[in-house]
PDB file of N, CA and C in Angstrom:
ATOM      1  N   UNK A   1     101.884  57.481-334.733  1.00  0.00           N
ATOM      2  CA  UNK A   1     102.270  57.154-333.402  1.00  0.00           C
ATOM      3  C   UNK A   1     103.548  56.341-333.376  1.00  0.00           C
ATOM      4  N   UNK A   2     103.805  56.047-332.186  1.00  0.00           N
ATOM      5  CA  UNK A   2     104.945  55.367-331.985  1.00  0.00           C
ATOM      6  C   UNK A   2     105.509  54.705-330.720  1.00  0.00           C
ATOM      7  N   UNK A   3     106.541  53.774-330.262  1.00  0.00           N
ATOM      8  CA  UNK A   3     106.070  53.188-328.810  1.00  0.00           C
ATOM      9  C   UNK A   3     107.912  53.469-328.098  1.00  0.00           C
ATOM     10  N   UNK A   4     108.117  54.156-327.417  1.00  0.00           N
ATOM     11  CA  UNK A   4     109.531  54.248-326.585  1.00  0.00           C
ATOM     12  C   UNK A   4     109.697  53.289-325.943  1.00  0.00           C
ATOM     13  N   UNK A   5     110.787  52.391-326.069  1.00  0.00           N
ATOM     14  CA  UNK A   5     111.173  51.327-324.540  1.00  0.00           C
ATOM     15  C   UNK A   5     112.837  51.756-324.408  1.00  0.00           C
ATOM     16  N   UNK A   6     112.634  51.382-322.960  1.00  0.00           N
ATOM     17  CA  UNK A   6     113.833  51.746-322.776  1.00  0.00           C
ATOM     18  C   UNK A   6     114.301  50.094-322.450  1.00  0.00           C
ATOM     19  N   UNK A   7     115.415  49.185-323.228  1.00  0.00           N
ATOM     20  CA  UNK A   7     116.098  48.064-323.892  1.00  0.00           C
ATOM     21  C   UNK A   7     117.465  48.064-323.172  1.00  0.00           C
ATOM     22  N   UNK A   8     117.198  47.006-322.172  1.00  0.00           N
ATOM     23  CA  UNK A   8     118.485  46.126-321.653  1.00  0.00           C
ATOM     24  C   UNK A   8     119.062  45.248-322.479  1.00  0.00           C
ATOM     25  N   UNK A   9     120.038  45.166-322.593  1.00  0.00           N
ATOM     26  CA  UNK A   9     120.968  44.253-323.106  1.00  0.00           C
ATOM     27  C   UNK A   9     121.993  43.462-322.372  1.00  0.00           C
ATOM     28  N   UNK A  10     122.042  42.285-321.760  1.00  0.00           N
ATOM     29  CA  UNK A  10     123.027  42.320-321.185  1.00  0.00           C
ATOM     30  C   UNK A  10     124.260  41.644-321.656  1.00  0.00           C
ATOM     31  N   UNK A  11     125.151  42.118-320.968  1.00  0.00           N
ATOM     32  CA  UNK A  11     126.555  41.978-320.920  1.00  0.00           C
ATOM     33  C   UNK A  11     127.088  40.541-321.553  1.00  0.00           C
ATOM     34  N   UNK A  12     127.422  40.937-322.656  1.00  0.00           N
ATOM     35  CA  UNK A  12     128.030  39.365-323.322  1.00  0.00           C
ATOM     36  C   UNK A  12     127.121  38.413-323.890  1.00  0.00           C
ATOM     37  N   UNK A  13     125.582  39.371-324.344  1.00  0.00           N
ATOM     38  CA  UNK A  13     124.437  38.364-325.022  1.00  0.00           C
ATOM     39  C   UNK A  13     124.675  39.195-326.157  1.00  0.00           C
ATOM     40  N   UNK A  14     124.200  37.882-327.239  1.00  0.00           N
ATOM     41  CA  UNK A  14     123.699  38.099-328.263  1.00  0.00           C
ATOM     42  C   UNK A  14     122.586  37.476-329.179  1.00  0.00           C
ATOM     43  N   UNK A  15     122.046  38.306-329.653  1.00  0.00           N
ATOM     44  CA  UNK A  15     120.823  38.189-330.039  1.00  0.00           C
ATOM     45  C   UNK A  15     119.977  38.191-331.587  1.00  0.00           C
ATOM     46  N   UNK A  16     119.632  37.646-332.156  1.00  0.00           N
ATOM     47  CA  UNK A  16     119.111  37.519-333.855  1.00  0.00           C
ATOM     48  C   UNK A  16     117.946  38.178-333.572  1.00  0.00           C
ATOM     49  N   UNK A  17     117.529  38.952-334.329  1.00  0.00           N
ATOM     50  CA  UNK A  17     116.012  39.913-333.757  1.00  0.00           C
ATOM     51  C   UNK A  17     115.703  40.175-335.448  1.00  0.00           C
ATOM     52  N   UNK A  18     115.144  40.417-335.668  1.00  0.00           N
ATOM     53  CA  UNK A  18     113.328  41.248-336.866  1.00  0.00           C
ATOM     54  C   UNK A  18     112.428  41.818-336.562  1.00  0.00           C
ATOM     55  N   UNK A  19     112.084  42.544-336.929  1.00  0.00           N
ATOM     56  CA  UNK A  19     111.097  43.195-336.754  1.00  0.00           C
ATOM     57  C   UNK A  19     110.041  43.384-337.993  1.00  0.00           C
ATOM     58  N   UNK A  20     109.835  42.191-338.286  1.00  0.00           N
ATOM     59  CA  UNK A  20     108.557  42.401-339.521  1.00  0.00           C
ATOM     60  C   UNK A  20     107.920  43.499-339.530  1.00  0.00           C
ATOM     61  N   UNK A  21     106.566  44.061-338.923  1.00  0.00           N
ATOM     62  CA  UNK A  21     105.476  44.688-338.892  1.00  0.00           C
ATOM     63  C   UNK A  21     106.360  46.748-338.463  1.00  0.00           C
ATOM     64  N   UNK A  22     107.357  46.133-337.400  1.00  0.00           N
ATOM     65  CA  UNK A  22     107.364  47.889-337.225  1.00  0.00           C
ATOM     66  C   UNK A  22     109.398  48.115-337.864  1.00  0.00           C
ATOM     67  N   UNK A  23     109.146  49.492-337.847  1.00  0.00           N
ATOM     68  CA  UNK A  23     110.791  50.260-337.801  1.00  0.00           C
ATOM     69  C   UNK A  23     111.485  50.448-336.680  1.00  0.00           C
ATOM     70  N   UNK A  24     112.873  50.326-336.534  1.00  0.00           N
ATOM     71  CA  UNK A  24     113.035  50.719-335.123  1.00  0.00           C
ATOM     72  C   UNK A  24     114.317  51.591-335.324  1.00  0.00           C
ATOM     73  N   UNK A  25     114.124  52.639-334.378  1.00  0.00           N
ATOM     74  CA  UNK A  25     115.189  53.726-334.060  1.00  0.00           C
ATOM     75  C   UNK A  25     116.044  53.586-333.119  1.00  0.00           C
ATOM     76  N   UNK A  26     117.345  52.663-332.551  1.00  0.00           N
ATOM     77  CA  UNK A  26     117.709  52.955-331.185  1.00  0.00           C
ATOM     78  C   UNK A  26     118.577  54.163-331.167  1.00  0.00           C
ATOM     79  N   UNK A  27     118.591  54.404-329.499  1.00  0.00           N
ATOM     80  CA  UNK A  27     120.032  55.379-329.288  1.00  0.00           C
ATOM     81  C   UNK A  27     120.295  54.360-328.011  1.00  0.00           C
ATOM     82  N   UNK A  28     121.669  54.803-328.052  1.00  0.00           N
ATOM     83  CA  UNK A  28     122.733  54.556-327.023  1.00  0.00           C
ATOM     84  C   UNK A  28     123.006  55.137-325.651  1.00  0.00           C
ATOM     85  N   UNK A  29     122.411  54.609-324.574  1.00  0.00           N
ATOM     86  CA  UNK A  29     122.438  55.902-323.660  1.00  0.00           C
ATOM     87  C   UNK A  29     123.614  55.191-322.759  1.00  0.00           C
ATOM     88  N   UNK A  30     124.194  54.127-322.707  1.00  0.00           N
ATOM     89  CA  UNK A  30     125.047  53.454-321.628  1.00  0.00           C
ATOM     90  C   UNK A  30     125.858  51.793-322.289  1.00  0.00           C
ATOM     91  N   UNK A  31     127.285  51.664-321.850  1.00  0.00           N
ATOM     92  CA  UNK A  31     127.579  50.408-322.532  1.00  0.00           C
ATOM     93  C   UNK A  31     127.795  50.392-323.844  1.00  0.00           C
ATOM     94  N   UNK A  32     128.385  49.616-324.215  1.00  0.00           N
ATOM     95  CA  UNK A  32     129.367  49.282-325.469  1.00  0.00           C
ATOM     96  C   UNK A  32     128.295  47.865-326.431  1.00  0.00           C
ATOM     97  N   UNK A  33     128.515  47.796-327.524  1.00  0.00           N
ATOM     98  CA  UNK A  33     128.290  46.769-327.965  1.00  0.00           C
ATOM     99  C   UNK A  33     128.139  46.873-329.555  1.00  0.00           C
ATOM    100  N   UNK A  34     127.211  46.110-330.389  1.00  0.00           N
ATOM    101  CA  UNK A  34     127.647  46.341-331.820  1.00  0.00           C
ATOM    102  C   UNK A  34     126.395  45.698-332.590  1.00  0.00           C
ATOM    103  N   UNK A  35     125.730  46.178-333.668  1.00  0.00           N
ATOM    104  CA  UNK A  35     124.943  45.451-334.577  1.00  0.00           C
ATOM    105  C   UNK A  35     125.495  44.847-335.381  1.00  0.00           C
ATOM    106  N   UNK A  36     125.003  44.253-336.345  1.00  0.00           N
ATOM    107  CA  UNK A  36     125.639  43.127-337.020  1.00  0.00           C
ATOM    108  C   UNK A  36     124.490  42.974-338.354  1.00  0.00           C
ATOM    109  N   UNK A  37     124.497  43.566-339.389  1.00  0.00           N
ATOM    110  CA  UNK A  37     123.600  43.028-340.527  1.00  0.00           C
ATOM    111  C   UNK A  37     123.693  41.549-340.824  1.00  0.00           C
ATOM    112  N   UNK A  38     123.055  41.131-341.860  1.00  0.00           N
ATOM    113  CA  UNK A  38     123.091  39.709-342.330  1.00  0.00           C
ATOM    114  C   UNK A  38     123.723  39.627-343.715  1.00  0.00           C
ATOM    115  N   UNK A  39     124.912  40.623-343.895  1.00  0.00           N
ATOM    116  CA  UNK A  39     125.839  40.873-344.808  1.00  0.00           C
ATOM    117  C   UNK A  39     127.180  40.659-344.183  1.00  0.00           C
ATOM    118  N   UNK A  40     127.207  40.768-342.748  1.00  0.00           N
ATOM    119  CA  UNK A  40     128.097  40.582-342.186  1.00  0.00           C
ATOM    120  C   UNK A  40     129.026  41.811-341.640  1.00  0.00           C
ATOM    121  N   UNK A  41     128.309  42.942-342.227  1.00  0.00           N
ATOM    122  CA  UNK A  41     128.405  44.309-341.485  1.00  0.00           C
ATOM    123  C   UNK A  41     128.469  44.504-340.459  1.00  0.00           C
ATOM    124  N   UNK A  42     129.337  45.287-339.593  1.00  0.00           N
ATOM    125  CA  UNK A  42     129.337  45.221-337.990  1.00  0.00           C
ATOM    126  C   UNK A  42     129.370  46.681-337.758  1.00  0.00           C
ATOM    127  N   UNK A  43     128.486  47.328-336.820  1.00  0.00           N
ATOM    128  CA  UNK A  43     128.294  48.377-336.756  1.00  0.00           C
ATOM    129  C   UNK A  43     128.380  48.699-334.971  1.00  0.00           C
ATOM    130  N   UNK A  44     129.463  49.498-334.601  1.00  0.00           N
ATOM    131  CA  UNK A  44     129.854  49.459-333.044  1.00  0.00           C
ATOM    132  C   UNK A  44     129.169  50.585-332.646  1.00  0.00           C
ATOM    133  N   UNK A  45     128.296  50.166-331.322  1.00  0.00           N
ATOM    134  CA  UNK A  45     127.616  51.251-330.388  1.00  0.00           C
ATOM    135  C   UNK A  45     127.939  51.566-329.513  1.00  0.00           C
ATOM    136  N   UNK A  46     127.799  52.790-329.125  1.00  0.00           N
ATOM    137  CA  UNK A  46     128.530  53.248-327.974  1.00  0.00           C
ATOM    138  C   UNK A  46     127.572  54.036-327.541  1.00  0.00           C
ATOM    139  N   UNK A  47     127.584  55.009-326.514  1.00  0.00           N
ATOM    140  CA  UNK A  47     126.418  56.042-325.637  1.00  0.00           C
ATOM    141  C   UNK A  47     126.929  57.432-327.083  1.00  0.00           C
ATOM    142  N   UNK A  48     125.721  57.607-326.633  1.00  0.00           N
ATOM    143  CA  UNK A  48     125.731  58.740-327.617  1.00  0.00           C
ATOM    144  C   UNK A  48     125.186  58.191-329.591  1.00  0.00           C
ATOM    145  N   UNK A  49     125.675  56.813-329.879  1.00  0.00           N
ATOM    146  CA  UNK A  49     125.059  56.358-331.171  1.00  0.00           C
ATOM    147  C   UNK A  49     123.672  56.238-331.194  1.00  0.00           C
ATOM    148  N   UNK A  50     123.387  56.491-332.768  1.00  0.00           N
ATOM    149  CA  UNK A  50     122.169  56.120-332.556  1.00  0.00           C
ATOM    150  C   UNK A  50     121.950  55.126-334.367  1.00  0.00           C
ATOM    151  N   UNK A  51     120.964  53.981-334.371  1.00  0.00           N
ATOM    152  CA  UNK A  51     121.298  53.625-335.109  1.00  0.00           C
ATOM    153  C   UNK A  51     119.860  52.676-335.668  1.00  0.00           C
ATOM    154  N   UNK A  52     119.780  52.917-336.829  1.00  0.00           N
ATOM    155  CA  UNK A  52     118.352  52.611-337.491  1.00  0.00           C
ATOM    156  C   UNK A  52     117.865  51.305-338.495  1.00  0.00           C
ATOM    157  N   UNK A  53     117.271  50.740-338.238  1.00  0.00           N
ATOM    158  CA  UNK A  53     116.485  49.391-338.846  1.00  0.00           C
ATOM    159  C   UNK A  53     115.207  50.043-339.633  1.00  0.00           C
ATOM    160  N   UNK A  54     115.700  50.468-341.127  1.00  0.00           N
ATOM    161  CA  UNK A  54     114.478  50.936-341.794  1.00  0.00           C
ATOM    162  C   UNK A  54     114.036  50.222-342.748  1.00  0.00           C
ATOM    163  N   UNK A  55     113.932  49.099-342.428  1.00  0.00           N
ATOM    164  CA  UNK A  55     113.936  47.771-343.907  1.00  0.00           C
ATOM    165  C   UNK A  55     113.811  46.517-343.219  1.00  0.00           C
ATOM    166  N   UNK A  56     113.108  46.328-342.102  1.00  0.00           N
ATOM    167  CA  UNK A  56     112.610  45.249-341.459  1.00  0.00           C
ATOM    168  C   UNK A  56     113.899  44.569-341.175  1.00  0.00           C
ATOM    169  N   UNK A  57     115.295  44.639-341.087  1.00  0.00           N
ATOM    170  CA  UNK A  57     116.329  44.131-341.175  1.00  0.00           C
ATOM    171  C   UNK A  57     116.448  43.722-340.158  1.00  0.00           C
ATOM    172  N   UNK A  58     116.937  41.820-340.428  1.00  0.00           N
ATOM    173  CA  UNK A  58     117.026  40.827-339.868  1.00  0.00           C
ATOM    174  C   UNK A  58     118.695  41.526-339.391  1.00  0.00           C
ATOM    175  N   UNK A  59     118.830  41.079-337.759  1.00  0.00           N
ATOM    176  CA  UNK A  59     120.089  41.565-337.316  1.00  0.00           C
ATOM    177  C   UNK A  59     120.676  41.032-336.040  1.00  0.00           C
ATOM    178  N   UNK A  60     121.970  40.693-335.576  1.00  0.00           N
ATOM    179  CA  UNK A  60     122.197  40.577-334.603  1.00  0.00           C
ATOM    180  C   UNK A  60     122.652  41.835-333.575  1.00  0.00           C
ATOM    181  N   UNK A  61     122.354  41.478-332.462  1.00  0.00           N
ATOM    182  CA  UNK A  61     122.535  42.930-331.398  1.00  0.00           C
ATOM    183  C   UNK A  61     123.718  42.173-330.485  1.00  0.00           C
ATOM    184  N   UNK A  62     124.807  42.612-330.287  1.00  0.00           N
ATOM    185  CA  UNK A  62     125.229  42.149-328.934  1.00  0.00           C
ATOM    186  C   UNK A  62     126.082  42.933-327.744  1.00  0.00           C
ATOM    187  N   UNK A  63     126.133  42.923-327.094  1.00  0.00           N
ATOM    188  CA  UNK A  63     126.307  43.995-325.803  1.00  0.00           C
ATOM    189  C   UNK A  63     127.902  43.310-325.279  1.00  0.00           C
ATOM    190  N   UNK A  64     128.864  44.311-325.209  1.00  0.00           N
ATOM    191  CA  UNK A  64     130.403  43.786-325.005  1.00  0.00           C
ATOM    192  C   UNK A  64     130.194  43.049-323.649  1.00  0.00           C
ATOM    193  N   UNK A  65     131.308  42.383-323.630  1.00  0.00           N
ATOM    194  CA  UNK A  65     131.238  41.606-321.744  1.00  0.00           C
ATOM    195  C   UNK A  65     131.310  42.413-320.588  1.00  0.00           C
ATOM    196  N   UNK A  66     132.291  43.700-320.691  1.00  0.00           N
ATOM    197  CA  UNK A  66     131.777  44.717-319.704  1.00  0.00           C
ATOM    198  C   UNK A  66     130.875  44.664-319.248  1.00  0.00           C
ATOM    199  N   UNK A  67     129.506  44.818-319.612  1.00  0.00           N
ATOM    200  CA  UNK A  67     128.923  45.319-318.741  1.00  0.00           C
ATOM    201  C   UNK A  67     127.828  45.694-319.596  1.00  0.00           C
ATOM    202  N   UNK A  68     126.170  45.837-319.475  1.00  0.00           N
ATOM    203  CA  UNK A  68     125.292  45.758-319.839  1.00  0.00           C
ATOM    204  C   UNK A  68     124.930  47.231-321.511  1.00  0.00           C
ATOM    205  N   UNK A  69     124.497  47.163-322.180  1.00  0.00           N
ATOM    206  CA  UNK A  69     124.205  48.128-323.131  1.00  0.00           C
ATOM    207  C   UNK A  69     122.945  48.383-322.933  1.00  0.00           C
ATOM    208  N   UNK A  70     122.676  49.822-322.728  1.00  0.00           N
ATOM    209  CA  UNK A  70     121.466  50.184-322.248  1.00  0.00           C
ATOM    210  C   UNK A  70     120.778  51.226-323.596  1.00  0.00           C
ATOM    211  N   UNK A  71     119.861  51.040-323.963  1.00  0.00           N
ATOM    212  CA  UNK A  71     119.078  51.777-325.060  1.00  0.00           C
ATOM    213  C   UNK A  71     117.731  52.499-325.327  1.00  0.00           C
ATOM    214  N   UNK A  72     117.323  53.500-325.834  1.00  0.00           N
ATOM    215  CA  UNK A  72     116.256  53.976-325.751  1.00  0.00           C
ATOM    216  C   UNK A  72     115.972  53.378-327.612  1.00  0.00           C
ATOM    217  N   UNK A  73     114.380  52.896-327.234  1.00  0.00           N
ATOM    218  CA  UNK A  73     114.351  52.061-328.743  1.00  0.00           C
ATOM    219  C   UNK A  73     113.011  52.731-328.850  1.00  0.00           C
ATOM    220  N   UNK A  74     112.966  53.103-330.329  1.00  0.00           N
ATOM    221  CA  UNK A  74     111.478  53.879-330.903  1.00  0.00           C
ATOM    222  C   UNK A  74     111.292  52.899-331.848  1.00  0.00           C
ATOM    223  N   UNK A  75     109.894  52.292-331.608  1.00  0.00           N
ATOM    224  CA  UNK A  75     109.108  51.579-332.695  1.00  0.00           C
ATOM    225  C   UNK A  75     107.925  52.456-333.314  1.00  0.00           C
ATOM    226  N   UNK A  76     108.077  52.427-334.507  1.00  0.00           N
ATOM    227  CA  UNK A  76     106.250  52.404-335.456  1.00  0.00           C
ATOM    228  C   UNK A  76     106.386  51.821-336.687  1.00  0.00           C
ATOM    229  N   UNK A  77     104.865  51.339-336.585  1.00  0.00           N
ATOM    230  CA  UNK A  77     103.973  51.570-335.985  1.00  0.00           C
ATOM    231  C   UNK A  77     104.165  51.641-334.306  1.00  0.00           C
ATOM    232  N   UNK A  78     103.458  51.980-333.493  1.00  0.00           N
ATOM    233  CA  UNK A  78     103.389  51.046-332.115  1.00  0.00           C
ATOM    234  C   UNK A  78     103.292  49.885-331.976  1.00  0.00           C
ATOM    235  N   UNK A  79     103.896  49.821-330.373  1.00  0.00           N
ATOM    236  CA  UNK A  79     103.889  47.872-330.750  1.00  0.00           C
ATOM    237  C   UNK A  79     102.092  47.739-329.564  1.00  0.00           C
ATOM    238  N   UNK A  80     101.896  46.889-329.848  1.00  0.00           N
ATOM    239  CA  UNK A  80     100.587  46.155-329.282  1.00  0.00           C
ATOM    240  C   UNK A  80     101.075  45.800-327.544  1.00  0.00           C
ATOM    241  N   UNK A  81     101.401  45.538-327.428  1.00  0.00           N
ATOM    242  CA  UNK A  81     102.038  45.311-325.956  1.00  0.00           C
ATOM    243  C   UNK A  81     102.184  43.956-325.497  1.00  0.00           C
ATOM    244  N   UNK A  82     101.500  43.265-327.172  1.00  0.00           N
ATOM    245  CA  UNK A  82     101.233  41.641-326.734  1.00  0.00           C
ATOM    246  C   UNK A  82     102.985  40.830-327.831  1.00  0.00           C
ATOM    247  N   UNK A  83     103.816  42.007-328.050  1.00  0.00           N
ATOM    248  CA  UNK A  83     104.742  41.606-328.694  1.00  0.00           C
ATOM    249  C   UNK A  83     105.546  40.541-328.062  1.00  0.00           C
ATOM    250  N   UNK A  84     106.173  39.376-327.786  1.00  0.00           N
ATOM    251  CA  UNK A  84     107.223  39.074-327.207  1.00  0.00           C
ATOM    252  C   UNK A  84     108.329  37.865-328.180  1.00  0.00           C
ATOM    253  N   UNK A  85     109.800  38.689-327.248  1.00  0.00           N
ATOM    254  CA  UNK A  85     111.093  37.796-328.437  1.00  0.00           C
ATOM    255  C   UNK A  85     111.216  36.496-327.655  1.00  0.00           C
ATOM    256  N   UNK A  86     111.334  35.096-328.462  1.00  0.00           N
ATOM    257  CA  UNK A  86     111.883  33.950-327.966  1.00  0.00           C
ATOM    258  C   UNK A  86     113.402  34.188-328.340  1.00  0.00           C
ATOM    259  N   UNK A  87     113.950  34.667-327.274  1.00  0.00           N
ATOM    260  CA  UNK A  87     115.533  34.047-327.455  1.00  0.00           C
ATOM    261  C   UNK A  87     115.867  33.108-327.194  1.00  0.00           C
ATOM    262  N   UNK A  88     115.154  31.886-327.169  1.00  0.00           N
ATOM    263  CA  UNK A  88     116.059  30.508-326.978  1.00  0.00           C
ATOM    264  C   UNK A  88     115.706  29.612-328.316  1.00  0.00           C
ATOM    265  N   UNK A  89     115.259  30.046-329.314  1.00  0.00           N
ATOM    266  CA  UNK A  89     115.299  29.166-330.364  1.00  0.00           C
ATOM    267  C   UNK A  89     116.447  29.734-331.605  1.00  0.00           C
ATOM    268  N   UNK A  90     116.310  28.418-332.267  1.00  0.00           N
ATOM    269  CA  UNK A  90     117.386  28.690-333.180  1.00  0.00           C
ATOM    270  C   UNK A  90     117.433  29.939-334.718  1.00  0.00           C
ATOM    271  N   UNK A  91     117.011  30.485-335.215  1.00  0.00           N
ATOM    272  CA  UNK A  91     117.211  30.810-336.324  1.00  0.00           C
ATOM    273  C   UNK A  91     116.640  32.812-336.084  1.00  0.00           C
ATOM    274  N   UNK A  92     116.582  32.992-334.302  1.00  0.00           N
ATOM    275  CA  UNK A  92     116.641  34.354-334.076  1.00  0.00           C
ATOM    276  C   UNK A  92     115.423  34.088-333.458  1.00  0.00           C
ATOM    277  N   UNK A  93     114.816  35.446-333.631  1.00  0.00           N
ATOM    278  CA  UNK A  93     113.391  35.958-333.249  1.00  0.00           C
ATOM    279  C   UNK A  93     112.891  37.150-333.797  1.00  0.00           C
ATOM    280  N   UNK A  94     111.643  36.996-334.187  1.00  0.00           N
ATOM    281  CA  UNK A  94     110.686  37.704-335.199  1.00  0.00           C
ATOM    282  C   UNK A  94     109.497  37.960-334.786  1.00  0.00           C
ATOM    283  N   UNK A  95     108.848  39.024-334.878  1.00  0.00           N
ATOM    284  CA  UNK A  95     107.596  39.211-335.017  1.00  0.00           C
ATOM    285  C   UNK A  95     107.344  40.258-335.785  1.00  0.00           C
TER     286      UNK A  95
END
């Protein structure tokens, strides 16, 4: 199985994210913006990219100032529905 969300980003955030437990697949359906490994790799998204976390990889996401990055994101396992990210602490967000 597996769980579709469709993932706002907005405009000029950025974000430290993990995903311990699942994989995640995004695509790009709207908006500009860029991943970021913890190598310091920068990887630019655009509509039409699509781009994969197959190694639990700790990462930053951030969405250009334009204007919001909109995404279709595939997790599996599925997520539980009781998942949620703290973006206001320091060292990212994980589950």
């Amino acid at each position: 199985g597996f769980t579709i969300c469709h993932t706002v980003v907005r405009a000029g955030s950025e974000s430290r994210l993990q995903y311990r437990r699942h994989l995640e697949a995004c695509y790009c359906i709207s908006g500009t913006g860029e991943v970021e490994d913890m190598t310091g790799t920068v990887h630019r998204v655009e509509p039409g990219t699509v781009y994969v976390l197959d190694a639990h990889d700790d990462h930053f996401l951030r969405a250009d100032s334009a204007g919001d990055m909109v995404l279709v994101s595939v997790f599996n396992p599925p997520l539980k529905g009781t998942e949620k990210h703290n973006l206001n602490g320091e060292g990212g967000s994980a589950y």
